[in-house]
Protein backbone atom coordinates (compact mmCIF):
# COMPACT_ATOMS: atom_id res chain seq x y z
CA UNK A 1 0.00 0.00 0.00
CA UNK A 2 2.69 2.64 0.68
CA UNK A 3 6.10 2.67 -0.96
CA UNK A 4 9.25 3.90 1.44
CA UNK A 5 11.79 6.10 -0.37
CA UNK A 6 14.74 8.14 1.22
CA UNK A 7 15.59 11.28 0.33
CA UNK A 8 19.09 12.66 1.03
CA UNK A 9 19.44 16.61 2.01
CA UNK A 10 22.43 18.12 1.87
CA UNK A 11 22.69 21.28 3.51
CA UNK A 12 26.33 23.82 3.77
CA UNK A 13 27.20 25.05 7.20
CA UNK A 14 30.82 26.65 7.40
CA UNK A 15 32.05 25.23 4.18
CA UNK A 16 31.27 21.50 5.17
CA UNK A 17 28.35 19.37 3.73
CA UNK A 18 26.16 17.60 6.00
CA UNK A 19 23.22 14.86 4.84
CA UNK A 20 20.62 14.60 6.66
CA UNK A 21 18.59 11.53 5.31
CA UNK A 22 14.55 11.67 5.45
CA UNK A 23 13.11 8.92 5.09
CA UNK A 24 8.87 9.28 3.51
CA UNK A 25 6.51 7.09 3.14
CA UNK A 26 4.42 7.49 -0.13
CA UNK A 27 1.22 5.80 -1.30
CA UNK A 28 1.79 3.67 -4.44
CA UNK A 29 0.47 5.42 -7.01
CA UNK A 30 2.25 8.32 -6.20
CA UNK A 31 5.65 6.36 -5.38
CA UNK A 32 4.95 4.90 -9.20
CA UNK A 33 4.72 8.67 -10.68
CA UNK A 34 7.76 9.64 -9.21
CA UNK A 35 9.40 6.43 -10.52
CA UNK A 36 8.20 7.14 -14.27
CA UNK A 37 9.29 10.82 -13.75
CA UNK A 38 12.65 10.34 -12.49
CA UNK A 39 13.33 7.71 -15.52
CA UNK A 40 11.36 9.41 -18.13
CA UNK A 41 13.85 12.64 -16.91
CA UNK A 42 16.86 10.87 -16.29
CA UNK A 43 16.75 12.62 -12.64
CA UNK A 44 16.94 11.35 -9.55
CA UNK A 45 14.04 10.55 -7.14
CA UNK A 46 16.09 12.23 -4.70
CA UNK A 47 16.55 15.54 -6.29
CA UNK A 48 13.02 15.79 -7.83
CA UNK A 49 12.38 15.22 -3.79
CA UNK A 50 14.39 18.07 -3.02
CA UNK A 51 13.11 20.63 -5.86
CA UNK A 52 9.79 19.80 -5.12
CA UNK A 53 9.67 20.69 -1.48
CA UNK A 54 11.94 23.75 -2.19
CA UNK A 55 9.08 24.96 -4.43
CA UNK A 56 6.28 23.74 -1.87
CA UNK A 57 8.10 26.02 1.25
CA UNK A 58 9.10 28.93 -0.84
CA UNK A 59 4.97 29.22 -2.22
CA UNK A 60 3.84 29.04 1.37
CA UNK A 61 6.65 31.88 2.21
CA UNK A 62 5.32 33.58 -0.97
CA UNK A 63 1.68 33.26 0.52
CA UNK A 64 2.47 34.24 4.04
CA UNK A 65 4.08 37.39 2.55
CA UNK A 66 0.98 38.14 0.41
CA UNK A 67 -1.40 37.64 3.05
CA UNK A 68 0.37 39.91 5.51
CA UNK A 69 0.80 42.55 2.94
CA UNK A 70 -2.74 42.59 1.28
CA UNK A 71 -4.32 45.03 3.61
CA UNK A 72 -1.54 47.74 3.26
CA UNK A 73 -1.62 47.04 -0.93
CA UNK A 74 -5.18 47.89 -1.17
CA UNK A 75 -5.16 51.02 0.96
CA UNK A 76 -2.41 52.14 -1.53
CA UNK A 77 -4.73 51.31 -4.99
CA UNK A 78 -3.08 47.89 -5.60
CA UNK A 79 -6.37 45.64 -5.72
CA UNK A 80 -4.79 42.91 -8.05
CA UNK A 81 -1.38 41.36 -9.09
CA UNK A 82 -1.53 43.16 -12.26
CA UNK A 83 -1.25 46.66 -10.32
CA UNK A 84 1.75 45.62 -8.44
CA UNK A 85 3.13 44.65 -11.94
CA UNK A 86 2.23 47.43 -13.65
CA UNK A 87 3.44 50.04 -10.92
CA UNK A 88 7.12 48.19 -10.99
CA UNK A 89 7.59 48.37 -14.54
């Protein structure tokens, strides 16, 4: 029912590289979509891991941003994305 993969993080502190090793449990079907990924890519599981979560925490930073912002940018005119596009470029 679930597959187990392990994903190895590597992370820089003072010049040195240091793994820490997760280790996720995944349903099947989802363990099999990141198996045809990696080899239809030629990447591996590990780094699509790693990219993927990357994205995942920097949207909810992006979000958390946006939220606490949101009040201020519509006092100021900026009702939309657009406006905030339009008024940096």
């Amino acid at each position: 029912m679930f597959a187990k993969i392990v994903n190895v993080v590597y992370c820089s502190a003072g010049g040195e590289k240091m793994r820490n090793v997760l280790s996720v449990s995944l349903p099947e079907r989802m363990a099999r979509e990141l198996n045809g990924f990696a080899k239809a890519t030629g990447r591996n599981k590990s780094d699509i891991i790693k990219e993927s979560l990357s994205n995942y925490l920097w949207e909810i930073k992006f979000r958390e941003t946006r939220k606490r912002f949101s009040a201020r940018a519509k006092k100021a005119g900026f009702i939309a994305d657009d406006d905030i596009f339009k008024a940096v470029s």
